[in-house]
N, C-alpha and C. Protein backbone atom coordinates (compact mmCIF):
# COMPACT_ATOMS: atom_id res chain seq x y z
N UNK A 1 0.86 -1.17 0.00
CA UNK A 1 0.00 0.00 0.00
C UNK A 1 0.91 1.23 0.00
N UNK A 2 0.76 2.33 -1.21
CA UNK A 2 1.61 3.44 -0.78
C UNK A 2 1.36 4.17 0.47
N UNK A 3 2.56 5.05 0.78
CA UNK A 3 2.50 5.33 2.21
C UNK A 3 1.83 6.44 2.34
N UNK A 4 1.19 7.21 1.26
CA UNK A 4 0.49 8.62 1.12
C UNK A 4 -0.91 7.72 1.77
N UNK A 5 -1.49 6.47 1.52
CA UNK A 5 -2.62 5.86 1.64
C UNK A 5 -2.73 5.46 3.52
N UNK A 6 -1.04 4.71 3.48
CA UNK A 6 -0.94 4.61 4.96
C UNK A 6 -1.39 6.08 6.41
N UNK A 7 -0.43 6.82 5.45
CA UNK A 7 -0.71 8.05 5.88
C UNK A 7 -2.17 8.58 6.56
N UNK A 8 -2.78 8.33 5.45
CA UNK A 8 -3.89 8.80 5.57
C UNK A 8 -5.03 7.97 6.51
N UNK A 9 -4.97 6.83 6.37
CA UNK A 9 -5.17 5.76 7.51
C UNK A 9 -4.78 6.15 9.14
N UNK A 10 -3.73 6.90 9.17
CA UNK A 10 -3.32 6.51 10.55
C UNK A 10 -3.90 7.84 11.11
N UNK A 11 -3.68 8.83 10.20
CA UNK A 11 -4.44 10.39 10.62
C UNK A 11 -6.14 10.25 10.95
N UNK A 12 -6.75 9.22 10.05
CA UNK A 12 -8.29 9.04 10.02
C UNK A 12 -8.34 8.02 11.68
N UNK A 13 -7.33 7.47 12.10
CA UNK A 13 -7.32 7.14 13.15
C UNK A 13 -6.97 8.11 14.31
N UNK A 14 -5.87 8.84 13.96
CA UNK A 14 -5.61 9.44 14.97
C UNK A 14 -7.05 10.73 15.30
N UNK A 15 -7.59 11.09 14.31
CA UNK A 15 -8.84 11.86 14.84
C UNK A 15 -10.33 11.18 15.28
N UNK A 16 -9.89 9.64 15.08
CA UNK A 16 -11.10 9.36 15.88
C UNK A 16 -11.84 8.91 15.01
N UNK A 17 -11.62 9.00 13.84
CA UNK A 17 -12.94 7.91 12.62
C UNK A 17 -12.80 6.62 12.46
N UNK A 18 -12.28 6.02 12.82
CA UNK A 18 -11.92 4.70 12.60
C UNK A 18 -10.99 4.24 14.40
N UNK A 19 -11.48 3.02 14.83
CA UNK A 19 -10.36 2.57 16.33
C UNK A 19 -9.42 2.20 15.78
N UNK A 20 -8.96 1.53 14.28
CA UNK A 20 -7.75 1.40 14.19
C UNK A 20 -7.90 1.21 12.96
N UNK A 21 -6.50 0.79 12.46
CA UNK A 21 -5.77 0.68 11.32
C UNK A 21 -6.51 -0.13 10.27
N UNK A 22 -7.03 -1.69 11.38
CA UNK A 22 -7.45 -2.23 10.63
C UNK A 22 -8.79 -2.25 10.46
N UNK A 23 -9.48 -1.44 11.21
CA UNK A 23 -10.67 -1.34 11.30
C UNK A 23 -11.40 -0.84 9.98
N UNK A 24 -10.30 0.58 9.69
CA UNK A 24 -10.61 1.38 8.64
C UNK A 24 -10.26 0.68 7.25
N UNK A 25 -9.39 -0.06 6.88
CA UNK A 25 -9.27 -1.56 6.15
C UNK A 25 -10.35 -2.23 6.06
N UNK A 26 -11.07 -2.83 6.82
CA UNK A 26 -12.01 -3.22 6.64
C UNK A 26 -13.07 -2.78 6.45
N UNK A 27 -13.42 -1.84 6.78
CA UNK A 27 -14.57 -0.70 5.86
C UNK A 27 -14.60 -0.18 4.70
N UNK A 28 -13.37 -0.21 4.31
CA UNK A 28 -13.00 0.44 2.74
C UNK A 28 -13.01 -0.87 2.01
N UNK A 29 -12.63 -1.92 2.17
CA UNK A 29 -12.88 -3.15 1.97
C UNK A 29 -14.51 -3.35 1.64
N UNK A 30 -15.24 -3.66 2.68
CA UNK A 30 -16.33 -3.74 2.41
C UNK A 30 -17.44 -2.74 1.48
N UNK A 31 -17.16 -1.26 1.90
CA UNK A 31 -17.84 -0.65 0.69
C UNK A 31 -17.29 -0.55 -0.73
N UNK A 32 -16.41 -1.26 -0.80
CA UNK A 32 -15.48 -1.18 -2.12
C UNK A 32 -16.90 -2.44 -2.78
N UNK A 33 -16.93 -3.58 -1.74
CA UNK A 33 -17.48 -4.81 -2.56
C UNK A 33 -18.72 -4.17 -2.71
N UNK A 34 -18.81 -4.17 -1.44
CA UNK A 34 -20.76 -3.30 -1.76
C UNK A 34 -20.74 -2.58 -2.81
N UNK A 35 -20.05 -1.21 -3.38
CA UNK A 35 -20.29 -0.50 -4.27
C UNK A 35 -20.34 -1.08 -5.79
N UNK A 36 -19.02 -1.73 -5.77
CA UNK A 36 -18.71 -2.83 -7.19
C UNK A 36 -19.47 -4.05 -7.50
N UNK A 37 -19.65 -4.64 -6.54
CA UNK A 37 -20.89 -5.58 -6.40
C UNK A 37 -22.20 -5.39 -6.75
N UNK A 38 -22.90 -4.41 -5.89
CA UNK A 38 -24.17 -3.68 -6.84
C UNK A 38 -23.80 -3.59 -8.37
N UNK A 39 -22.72 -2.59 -8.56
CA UNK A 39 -22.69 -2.55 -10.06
C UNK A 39 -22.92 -3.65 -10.81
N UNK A 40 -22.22 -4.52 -11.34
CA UNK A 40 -21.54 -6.20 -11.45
C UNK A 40 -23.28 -6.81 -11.66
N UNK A 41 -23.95 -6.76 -10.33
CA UNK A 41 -25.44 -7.35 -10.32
C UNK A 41 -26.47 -6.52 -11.56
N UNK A 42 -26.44 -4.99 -11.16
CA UNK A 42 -26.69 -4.12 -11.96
C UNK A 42 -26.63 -4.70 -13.93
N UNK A 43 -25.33 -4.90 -14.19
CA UNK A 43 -24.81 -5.12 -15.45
C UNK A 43 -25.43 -6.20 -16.01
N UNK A 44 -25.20 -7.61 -14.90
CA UNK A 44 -25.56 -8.99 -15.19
C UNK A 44 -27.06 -8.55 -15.35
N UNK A 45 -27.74 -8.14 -14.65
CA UNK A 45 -29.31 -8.20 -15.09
C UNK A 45 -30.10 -7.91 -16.00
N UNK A 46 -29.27 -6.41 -16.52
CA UNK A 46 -29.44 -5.59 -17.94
C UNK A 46 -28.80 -6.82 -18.81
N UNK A 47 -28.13 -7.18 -19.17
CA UNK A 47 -27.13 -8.11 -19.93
C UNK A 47 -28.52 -9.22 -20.36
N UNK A 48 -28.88 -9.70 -18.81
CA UNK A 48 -29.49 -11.42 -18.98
C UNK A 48 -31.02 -10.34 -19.88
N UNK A 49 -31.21 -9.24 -19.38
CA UNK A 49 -32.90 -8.76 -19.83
C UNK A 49 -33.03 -8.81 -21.29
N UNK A 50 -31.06 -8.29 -21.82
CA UNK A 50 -31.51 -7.37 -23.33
C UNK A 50 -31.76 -9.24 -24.23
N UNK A 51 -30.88 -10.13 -23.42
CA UNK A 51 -30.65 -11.88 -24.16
C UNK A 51 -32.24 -12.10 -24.67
């Protein structure tokens, strides 16, 4: 992970948005799937409708 990213991780901790390092990892994690995931479902459905 570049360290501009680390960076920014440890500051979003140090003010209190996240309890830790990995916490905030795992949230960006998860709305990453959530966001891309919807899409992905989104696509496949239009895709299977236009078949």
């Amino acid at each position: 992970m570049p360290e501009q990213q680390l960076d920014m991780i440890s500051y979003m901790v140090a003010q209190g948005k996240f309890p830790s390092a990995s916490e905030a990892i795992r949230t960006a994690v998860r709305e990453l799937i959530d966001e891309r995931g919807e899409k992905l479902l989104r696509r496949s459905e239009m895709i299977e409708a236009l078949s």
